[in-house]
N, C-alpha and C. Protein backbone atom coordinates (compact mmCIF):
# COMPACT_ATOMS: atom_id res chain seq x y z
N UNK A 1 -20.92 -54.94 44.79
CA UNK A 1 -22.02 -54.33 44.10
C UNK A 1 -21.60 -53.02 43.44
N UNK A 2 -21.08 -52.17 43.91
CA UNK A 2 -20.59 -50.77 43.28
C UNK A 2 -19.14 -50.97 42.36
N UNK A 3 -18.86 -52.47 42.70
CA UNK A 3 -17.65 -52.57 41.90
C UNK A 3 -18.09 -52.80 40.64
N UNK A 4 -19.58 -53.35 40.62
CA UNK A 4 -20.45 -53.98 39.21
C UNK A 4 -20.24 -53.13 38.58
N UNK A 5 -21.18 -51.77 39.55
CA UNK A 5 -21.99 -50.55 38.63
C UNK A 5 -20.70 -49.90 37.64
N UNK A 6 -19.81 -49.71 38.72
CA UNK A 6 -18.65 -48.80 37.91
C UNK A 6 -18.09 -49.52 36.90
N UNK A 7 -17.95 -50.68 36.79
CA UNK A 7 -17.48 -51.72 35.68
C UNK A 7 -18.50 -51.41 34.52
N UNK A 8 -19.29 -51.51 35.07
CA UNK A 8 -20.93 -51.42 33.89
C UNK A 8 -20.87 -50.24 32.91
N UNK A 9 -20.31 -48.97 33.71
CA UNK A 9 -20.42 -47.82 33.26
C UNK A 9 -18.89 -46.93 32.92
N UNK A 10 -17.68 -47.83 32.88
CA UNK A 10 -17.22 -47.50 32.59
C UNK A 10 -16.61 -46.96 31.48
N UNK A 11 -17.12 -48.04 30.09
CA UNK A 11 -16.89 -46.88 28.72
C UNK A 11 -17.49 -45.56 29.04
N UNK A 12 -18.46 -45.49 29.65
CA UNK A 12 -19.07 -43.89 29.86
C UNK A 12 -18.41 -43.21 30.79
N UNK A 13 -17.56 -43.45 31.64
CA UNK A 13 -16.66 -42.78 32.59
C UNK A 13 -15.89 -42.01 31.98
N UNK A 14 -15.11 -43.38 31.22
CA UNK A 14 -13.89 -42.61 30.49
C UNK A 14 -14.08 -41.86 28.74
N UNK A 15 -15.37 -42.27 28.31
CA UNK A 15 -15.77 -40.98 27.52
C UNK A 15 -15.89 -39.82 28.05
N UNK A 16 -16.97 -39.65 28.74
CA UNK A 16 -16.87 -38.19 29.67
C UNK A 16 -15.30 -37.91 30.20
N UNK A 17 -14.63 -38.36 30.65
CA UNK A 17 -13.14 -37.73 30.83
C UNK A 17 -12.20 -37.49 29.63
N UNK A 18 -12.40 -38.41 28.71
CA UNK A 18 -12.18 -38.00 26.97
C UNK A 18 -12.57 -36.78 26.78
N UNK A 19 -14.20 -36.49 26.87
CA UNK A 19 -14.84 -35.18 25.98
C UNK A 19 -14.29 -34.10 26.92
N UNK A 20 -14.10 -34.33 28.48
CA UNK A 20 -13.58 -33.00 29.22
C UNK A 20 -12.34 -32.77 28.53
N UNK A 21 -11.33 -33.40 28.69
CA UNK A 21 -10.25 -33.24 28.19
C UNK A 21 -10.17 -32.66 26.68
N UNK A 22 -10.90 -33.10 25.99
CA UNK A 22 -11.00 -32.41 25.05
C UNK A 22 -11.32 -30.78 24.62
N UNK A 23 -12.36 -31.11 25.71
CA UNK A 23 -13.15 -29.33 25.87
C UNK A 23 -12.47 -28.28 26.35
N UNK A 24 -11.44 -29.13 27.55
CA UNK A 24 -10.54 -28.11 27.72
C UNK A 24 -9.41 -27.66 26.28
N UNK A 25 -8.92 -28.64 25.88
CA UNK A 25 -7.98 -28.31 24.54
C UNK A 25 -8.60 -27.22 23.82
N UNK A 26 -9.92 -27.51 23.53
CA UNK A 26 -10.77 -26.56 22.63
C UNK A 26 -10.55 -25.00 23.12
N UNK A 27 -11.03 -25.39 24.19
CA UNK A 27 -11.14 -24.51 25.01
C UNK A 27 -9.43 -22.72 25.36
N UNK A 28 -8.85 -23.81 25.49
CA UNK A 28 -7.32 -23.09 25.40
C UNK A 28 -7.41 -22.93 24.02
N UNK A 29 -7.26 -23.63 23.11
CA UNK A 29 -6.90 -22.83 21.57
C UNK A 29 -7.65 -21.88 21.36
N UNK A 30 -9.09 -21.61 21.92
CA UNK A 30 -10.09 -20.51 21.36
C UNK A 30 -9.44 -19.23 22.20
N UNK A 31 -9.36 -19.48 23.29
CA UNK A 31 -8.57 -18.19 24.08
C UNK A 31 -7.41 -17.98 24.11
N UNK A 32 -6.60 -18.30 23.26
CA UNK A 32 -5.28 -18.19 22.58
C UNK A 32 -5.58 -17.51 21.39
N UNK A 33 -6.62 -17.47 20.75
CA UNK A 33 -6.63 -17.60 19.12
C UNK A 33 -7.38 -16.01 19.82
N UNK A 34 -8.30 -15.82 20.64
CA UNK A 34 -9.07 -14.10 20.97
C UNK A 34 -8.18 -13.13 21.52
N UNK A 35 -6.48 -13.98 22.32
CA UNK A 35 -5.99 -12.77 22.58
C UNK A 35 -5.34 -12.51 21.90
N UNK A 36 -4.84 -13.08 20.55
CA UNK A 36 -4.08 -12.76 19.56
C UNK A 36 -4.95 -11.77 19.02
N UNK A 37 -5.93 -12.38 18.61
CA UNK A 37 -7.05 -10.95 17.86
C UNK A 37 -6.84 -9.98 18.26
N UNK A 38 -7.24 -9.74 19.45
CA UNK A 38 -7.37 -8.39 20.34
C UNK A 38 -6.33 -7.57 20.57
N UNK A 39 -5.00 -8.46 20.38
CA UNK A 39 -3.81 -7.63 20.88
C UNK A 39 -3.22 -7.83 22.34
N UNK A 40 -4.00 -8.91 22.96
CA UNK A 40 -3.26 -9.22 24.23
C UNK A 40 -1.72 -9.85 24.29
N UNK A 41 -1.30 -9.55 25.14
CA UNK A 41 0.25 -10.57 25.72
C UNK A 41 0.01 -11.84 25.25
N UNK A 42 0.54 -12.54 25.07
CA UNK A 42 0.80 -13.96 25.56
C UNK A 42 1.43 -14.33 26.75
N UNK A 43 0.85 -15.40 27.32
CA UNK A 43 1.49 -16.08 28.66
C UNK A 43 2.11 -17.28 28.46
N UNK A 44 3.12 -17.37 29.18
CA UNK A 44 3.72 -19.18 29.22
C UNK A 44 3.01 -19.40 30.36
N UNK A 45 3.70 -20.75 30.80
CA UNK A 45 2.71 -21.60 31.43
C UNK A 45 3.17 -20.77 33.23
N UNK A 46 3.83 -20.46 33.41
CA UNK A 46 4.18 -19.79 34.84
C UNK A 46 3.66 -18.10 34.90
N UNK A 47 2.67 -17.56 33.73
CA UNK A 47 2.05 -16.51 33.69
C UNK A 47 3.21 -15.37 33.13
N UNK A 48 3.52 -15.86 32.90
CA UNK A 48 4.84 -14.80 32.47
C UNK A 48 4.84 -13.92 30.89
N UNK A 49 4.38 -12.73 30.75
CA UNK A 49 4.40 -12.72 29.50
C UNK A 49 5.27 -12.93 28.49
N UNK A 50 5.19 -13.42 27.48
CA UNK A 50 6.01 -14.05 26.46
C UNK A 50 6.01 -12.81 25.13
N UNK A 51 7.71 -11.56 25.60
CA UNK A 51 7.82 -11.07 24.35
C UNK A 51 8.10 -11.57 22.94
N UNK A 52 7.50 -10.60 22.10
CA UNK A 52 7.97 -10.89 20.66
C UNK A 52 9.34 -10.89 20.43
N UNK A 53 9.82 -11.13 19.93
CA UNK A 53 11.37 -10.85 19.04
C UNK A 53 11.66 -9.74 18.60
N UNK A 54 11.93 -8.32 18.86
CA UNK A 54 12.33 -7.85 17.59
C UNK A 54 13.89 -7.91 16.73
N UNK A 55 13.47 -8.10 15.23
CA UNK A 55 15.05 -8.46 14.65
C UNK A 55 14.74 -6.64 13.71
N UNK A 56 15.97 -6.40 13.23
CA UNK A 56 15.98 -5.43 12.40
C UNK A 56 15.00 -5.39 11.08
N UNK A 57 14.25 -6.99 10.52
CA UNK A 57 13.79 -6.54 9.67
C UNK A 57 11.99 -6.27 10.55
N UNK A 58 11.70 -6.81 11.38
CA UNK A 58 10.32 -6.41 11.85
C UNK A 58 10.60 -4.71 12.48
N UNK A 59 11.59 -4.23 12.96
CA UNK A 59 11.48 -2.91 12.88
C UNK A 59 11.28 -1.99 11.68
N UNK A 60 12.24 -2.51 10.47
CA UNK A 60 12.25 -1.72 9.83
C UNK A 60 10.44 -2.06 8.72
N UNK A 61 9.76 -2.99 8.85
CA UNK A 61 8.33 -2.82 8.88
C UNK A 61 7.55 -2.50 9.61
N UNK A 62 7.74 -1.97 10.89
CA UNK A 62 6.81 -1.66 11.57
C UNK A 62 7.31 -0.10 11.61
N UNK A 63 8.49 0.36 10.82
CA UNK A 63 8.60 2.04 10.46
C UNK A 63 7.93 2.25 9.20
N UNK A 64 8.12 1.40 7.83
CA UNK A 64 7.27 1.58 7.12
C UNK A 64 5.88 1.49 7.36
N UNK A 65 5.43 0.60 8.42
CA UNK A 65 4.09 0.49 8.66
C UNK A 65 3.30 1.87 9.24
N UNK A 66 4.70 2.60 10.07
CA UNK A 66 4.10 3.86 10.57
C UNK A 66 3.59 5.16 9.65
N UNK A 67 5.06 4.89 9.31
CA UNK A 67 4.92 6.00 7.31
C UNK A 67 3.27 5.82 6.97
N UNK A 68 3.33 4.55 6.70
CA UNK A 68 2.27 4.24 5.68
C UNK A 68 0.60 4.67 6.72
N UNK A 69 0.79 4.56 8.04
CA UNK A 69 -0.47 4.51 8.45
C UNK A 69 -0.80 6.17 9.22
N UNK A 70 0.77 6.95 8.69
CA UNK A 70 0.39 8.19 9.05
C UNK A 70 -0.43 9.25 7.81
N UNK A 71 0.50 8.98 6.68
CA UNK A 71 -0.14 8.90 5.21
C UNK A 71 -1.54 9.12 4.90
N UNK A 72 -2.22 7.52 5.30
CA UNK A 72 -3.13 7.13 5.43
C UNK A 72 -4.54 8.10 6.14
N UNK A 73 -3.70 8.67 7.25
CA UNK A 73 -4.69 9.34 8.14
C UNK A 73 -4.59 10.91 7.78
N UNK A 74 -3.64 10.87 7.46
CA UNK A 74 -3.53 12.05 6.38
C UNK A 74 -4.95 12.56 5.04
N UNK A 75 -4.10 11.40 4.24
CA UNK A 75 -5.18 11.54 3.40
C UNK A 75 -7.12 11.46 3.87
N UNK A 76 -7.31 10.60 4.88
CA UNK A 76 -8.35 10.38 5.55
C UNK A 76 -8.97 12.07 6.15
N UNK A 77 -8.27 12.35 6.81
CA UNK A 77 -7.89 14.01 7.12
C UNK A 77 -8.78 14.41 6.16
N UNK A 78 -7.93 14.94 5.03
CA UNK A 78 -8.58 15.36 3.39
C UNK A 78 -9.84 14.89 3.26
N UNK A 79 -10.03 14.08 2.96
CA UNK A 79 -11.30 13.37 2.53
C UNK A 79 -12.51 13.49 3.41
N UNK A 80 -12.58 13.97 4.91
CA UNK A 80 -13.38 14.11 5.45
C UNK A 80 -13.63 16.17 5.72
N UNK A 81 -12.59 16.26 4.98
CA UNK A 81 -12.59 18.14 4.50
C UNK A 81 -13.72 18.00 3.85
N UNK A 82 -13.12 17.40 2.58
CA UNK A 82 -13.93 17.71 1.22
C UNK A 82 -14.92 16.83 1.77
N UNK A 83 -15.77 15.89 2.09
CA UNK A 83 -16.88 15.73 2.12
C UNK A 83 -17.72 16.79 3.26
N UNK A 84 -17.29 17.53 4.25
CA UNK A 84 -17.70 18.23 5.30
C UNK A 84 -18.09 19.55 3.87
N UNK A 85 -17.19 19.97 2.93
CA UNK A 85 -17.88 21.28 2.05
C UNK A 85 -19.00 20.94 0.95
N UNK A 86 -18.28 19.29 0.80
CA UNK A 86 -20.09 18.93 -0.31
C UNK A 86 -21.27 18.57 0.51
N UNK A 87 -21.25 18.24 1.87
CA UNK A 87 -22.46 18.35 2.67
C UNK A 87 -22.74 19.80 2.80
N UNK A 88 -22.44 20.74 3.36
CA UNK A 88 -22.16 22.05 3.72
C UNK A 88 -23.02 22.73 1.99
N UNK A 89 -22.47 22.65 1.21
CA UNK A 89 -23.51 22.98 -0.48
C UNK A 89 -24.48 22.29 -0.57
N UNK A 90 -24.56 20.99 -0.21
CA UNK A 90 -26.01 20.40 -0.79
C UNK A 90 -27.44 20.50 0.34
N UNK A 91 -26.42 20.87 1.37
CA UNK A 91 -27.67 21.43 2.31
C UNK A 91 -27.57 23.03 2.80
N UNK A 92 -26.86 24.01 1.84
CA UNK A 92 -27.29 25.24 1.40
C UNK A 92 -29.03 25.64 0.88
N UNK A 93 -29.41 26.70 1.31
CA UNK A 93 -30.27 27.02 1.03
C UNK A 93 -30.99 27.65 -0.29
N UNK A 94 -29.55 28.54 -0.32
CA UNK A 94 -29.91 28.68 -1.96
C UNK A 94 -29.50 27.87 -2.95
N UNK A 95 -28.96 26.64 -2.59
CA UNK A 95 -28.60 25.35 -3.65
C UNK A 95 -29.94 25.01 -4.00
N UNK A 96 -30.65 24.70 -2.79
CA UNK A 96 -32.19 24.49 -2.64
C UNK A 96 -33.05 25.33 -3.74
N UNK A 97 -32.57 26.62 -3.07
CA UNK A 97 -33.70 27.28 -4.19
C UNK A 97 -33.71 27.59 -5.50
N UNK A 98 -32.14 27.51 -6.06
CA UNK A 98 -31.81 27.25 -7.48
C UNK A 98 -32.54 25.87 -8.16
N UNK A 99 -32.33 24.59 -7.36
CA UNK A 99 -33.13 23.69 -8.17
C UNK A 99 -34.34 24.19 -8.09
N UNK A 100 -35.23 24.27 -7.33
CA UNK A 100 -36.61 24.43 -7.19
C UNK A 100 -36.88 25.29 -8.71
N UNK A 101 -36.04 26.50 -8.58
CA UNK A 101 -36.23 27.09 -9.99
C UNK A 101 -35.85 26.86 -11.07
N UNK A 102 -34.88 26.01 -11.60
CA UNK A 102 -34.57 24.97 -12.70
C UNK A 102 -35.79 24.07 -12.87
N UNK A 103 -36.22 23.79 -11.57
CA UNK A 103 -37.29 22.66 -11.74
C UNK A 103 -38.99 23.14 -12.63
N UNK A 104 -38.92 24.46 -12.04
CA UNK A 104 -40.13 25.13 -12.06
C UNK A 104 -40.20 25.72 -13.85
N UNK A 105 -38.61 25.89 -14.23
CA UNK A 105 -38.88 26.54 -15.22
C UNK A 105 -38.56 25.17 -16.20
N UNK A 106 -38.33 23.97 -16.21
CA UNK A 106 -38.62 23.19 -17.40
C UNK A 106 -39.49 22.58 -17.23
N UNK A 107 -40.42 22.95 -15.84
CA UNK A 107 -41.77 21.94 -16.15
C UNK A 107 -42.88 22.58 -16.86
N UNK A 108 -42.39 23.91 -16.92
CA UNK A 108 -43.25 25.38 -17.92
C UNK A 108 -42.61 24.76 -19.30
N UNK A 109 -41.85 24.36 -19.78
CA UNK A 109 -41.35 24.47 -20.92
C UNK A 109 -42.32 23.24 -21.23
């Protein structure tokens, strides 16, 4: 009798062990694919982290990369100067009260 049932139901056994198996695959590529995002290690299969390579030409881009992203923060630097002195004028008081009186005297005109 239970030899029936399981006979009966076996395309559905081994679908459900299909879709697990599958879900797991899914499953590993998505958390492979978030610790790359993030910047995590990689692991082999004995937990071991798995270094990168470095050859002379990924150093010598990841020195230009430094150049370039010190530069960068540099100029960023600057740019948050000069916007800190055009906030600093436009919420002056007598900036304020100069328009008011530009305003006052061409609505007389």
């Amino acid at each position: 009798m239970a030899e029936q049932i399981v006979a009966q139901n076996l395309p559905w056994i081994i679908a459900a062990a299909m879709g697990l198996g599958f879900l797991g695959l899914v499953s590993w590529v998505f958390t492979t694919w978030l610790r790359i995002k993030h910047g995590y290690p990689l692991e082999n299969a004995w937990g071991k982290a798995i270094e990168p390579k470095i050859t002379t030409e990924t150093a010598e881009r990841m020195k230009l990369l430094s150049g370039e992203n010190a530069q960068l923060r540099a100029e960023l630097g600057a740019v948050k100067d000069r916007l800190a002195n055009v906030e600093r004028i436009v919420t002056d008081d007598s900036h304020r009260v100069t328009q008011e009186i530009e305003s006052l005297r061409g609505a007389r005109n």
